[in-house]
C-alpha atoms as a PDB file:
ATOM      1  CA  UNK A   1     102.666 105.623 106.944  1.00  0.00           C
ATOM      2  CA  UNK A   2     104.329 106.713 110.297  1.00  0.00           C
ATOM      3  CA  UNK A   3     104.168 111.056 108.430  1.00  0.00           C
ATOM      4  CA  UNK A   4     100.513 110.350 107.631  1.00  0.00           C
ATOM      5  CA  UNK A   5      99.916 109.268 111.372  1.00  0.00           C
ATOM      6  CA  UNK A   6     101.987 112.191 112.495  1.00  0.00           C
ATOM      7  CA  UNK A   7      99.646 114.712 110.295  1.00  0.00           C
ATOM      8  CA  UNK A   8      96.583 112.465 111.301  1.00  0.00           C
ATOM      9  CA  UNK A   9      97.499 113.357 115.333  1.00  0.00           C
ATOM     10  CA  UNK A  10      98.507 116.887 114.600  1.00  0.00           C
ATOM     11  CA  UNK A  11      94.944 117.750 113.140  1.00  0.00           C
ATOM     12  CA  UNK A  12      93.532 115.933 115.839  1.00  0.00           C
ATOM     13  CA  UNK A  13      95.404 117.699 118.609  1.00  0.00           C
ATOM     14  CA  UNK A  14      93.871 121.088 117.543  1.00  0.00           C
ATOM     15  CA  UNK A  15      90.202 119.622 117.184  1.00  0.00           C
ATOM     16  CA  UNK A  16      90.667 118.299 121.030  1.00  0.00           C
ATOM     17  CA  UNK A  17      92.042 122.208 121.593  1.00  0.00           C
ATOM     18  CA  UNK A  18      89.698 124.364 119.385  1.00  0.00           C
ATOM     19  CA  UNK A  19      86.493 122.086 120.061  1.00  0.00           C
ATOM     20  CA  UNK A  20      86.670 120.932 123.692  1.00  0.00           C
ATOM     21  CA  UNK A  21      84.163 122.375 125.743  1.00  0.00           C
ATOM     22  CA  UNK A  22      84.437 124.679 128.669  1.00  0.00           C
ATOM     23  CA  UNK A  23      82.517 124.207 131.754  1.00  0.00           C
ATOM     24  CA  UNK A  24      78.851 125.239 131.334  1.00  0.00           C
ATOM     25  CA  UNK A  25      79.078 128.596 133.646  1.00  0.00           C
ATOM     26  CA  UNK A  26      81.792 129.681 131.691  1.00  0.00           C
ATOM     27  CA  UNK A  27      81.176 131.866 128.560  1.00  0.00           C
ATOM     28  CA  UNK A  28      82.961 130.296 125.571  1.00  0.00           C
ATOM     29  CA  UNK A  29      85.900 132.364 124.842  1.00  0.00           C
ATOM     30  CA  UNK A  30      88.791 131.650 121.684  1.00  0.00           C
ATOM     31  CA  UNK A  31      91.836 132.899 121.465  1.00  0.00           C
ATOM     32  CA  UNK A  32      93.599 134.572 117.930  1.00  0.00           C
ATOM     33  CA  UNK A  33      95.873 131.728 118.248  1.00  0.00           C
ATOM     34  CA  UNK A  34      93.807 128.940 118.141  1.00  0.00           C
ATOM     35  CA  UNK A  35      91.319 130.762 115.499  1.00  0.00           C
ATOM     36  CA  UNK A  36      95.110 131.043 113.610  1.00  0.00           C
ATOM     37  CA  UNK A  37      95.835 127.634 114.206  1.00  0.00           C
ATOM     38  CA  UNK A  38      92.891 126.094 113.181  1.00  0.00           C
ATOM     39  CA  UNK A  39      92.754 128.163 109.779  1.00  0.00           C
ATOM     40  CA  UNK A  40      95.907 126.295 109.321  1.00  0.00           C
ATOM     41  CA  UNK A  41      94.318 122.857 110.109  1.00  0.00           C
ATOM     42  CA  UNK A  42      91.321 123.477 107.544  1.00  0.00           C
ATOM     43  CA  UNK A  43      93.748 124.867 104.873  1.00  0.00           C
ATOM     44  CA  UNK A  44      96.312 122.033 105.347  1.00  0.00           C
ATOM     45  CA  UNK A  45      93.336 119.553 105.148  1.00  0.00           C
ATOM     46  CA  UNK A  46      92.033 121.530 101.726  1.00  0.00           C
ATOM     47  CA  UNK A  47      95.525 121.236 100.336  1.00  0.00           C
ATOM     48  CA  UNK A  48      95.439 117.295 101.090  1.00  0.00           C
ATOM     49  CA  UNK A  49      91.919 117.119  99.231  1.00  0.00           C
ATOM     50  CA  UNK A  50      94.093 119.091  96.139  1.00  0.00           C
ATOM     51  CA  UNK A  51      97.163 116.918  95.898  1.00  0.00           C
ATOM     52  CA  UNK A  52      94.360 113.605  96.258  1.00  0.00           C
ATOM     53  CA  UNK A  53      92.345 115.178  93.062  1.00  0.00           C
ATOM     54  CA  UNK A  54      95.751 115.905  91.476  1.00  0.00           C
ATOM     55  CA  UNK A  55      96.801 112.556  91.770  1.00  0.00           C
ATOM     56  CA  UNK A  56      93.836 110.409  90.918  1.00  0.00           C
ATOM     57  CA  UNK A  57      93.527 112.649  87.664  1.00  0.00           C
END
């Protein structure tokens, strides 16, 4: 319970940093690092979605 709510905040804290939303007058700009990082989000939530199918099978 308490690694799932670890993983649970961890995937969260890089939606609040990839997603949040700059001030209107200010072009939206990314950086490689947070493109990098959230690849790794969406790849460690695909792998989650694997092991799931893998076990209910």
């Amino acid at each position: 319970m308490v690694v799932s709510a670890v993983l649970l905040a961890a995937t969260e804290l890089v939606n609040w940093l990839v997603y949040r939303r700059p001030p209107p007058e200010l072009p939206r700009r990314r950086t490689l690092f947070l493109e990098v990082l959230n690849a790794l989000k969406i790849g460690f939530i695909y792998s989650l979605f694997v092991e799931a199918f893998k076990l209910g099978s």
